[in-house]
C-alpha atoms as a PDB file:
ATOM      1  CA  UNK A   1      13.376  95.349 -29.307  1.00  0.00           C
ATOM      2  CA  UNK A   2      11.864  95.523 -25.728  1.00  0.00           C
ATOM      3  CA  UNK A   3      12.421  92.382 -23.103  1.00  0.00           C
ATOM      4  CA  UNK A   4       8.603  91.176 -21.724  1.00  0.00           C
ATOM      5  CA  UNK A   5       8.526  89.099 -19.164  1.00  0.00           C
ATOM      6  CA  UNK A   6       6.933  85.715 -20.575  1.00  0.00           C
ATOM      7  CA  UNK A   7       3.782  84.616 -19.118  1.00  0.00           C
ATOM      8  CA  UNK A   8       2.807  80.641 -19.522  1.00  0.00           C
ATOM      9  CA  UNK A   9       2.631  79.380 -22.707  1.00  0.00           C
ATOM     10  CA  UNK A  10       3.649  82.625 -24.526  1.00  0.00           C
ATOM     11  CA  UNK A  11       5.103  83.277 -27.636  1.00  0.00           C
ATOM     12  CA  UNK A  12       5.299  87.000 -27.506  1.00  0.00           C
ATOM     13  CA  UNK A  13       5.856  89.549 -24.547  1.00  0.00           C
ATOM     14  CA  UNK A  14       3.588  91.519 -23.311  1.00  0.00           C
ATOM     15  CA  UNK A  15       3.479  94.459 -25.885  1.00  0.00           C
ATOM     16  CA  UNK A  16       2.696  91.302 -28.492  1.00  0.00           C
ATOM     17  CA  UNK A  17       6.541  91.212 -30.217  1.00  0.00           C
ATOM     18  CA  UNK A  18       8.057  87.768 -30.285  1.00  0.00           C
ATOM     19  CA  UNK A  19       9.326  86.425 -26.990  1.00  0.00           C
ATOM     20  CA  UNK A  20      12.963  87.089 -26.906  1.00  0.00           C
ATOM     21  CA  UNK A  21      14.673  84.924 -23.826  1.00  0.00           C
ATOM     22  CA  UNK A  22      18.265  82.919 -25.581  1.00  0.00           C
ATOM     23  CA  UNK A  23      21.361  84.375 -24.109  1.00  0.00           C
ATOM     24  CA  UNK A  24      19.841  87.168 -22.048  1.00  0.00           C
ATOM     25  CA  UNK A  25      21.907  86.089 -18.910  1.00  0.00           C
ATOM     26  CA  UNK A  26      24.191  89.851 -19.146  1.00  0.00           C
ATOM     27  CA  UNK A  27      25.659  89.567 -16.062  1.00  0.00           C
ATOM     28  CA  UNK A  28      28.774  87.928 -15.922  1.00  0.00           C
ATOM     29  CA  UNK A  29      28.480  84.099 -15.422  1.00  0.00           C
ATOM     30  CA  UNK A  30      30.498  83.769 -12.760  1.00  0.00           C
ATOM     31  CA  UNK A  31      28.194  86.280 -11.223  1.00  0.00           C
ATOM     32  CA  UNK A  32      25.309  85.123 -12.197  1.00  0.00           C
ATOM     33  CA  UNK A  33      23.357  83.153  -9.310  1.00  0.00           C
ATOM     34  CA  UNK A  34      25.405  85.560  -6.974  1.00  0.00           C
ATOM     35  CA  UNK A  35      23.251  88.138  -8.813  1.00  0.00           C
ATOM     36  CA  UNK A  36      20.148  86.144  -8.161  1.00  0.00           C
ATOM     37  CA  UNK A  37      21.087  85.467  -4.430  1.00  0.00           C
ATOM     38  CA  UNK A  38      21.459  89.516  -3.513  1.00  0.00           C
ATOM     39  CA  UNK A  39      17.914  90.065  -5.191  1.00  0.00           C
ATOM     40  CA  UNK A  40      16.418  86.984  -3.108  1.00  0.00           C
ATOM     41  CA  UNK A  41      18.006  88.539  -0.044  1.00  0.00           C
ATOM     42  CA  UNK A  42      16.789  92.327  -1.033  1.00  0.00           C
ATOM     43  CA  UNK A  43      13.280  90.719  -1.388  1.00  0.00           C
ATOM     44  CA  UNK A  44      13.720  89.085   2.950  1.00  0.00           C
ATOM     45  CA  UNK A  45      15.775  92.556   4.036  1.00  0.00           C
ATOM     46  CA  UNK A  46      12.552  94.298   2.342  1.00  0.00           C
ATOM     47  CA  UNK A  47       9.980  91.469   3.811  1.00  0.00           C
ATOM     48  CA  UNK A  48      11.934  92.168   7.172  1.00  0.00           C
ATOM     49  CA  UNK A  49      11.750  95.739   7.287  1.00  0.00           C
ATOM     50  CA  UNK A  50       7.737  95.475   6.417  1.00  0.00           C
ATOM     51  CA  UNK A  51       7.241  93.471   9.470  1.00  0.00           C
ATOM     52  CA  UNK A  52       9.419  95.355  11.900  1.00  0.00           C
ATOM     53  CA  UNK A  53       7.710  98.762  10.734  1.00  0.00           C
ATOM     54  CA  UNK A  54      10.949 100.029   9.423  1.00  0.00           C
ATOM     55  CA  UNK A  55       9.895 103.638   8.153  1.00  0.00           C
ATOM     56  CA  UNK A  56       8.406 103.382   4.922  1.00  0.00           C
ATOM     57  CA  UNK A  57      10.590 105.996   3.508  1.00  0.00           C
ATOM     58  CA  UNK A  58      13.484 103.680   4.083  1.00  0.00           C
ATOM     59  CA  UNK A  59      11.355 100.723   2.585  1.00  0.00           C
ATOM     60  CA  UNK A  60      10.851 102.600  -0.947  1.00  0.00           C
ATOM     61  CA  UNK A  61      14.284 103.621  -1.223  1.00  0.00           C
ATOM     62  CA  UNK A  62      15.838 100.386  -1.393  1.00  0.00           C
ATOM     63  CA  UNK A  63      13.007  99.175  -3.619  1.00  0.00           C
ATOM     64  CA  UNK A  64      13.542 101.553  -5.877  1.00  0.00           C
ATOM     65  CA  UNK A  65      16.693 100.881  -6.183  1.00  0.00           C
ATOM     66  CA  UNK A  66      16.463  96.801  -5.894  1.00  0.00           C
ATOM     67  CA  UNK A  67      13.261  97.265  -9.248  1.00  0.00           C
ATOM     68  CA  UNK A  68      15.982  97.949 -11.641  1.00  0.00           C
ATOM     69  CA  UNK A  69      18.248  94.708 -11.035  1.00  0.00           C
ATOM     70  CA  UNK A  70      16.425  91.879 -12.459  1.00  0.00           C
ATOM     71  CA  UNK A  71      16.732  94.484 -16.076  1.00  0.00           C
ATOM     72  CA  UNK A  72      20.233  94.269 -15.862  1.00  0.00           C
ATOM     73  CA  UNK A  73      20.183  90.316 -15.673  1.00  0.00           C
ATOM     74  CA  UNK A  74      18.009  90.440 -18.787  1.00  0.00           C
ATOM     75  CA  UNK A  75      19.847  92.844 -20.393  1.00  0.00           C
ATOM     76  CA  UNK A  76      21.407  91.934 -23.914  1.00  0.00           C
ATOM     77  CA  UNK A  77      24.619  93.712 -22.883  1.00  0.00           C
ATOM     78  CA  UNK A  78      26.870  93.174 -19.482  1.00  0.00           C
ATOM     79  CA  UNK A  79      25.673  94.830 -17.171  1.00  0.00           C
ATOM     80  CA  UNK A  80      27.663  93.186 -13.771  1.00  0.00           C
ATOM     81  CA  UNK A  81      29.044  96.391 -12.805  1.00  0.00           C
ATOM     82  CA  UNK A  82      26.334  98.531 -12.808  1.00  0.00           C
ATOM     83  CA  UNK A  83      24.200  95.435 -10.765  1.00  0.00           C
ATOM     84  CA  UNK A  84      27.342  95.775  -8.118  1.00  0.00           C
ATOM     85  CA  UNK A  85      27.222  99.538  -8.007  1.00  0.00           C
ATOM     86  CA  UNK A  86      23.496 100.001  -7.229  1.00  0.00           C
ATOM     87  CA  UNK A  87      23.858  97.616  -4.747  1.00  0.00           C
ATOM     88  CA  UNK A  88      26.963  99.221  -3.540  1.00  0.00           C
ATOM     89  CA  UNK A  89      24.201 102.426  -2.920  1.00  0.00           C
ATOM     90  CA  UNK A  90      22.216 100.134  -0.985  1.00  0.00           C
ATOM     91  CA  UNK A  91      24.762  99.454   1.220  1.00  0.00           C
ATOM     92  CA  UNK A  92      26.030 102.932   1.617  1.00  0.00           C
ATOM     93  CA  UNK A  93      22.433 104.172   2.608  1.00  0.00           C
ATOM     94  CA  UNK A  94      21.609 101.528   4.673  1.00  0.00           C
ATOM     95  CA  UNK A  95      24.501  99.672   6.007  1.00  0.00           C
ATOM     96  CA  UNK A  96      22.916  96.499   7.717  1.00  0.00           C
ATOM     97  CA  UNK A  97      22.125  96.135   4.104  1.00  0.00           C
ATOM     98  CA  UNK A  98      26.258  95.633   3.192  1.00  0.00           C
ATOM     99  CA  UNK A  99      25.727  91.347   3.797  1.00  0.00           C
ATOM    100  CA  UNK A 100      23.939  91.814   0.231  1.00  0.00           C
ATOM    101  CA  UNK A 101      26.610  93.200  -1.547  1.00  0.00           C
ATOM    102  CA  UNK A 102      28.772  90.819  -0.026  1.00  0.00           C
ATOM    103  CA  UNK A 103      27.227  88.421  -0.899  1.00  0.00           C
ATOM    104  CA  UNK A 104      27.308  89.531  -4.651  1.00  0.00           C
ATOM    105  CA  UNK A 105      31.167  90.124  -4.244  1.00  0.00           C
ATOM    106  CA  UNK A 106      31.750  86.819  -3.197  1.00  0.00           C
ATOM    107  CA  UNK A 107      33.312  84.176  -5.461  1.00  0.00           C
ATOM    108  CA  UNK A 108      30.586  81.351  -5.103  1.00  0.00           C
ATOM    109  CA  UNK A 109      27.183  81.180  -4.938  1.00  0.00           C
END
C-alpha cells in the first residue's frame, strides 16, 4: 500500500487506492512536533539561503536531503532515528545548519 498525500475532499490518494491517514504519525510522539519544527526551520534555512544567493549547489543538497523527512513522519513504521540521522548529515555538511538538529534533539517542542 503506497501513502498519497490527500487532496480536499478525497477519498483515495493520488494513484486512486483508498486514502490511508489513521495512525501514520511514525515518529516517536514525544518527537513528533519537534519533527515538524526542524522541517519548518529547513524550509526558512532553505528560504534564507535563496535570498542571500547561497550557491545553489549547497541549496540542493540540503533539499535533497530535507524531501525525504515528511516520508518518515508518514511512515507506518518508526522511523525517529533515521529523521535524526539525516538531519544529523545536514548538520555535518553545513554546520550553521546544527540549530535544526537541535532543535529536533530537544525535549519540548
Amino acid at each position: 500500500m503506497r501513502i498519497g498525500f490527500p487532496f480536499r475532499g478525497a477519498q483515495q490518494n493520488f494513484f486512486g487506492e483508498p486514502l490511508v491517514v489513521a495512525n501514520l504519525r511514525m515518529i516517536r510522539p514525544e518527537k513528533h512536533l519537534n519533527a515538524l519544527h526542524a522541517l519548518h526551520l529547513l524550509f526558512v534555512q532553505l528560504r534564507f539561503m535563496a535570498l542571500t544567493s547561497a550557491p545553489l549547489s549547497d541549496i540542493a543538497t540540503i533539499a535533497d536531503d530535507a524531501e525525504l523527512l515528511p516520508c518518515f513522519i508518514a511512515d507506518t513504521e518508526d522511523r525517529t532515528d533515521e529523521f535524526a540521522r539525516y538531519l544529523e548529515t545536514i548538520a555535518d555538511r553545513f554546520p550553521f545548519c546544527s540549530y535544526i538538529l537541535r532543535r529536533f534533539e530537544n525535549s519540548t517542542p
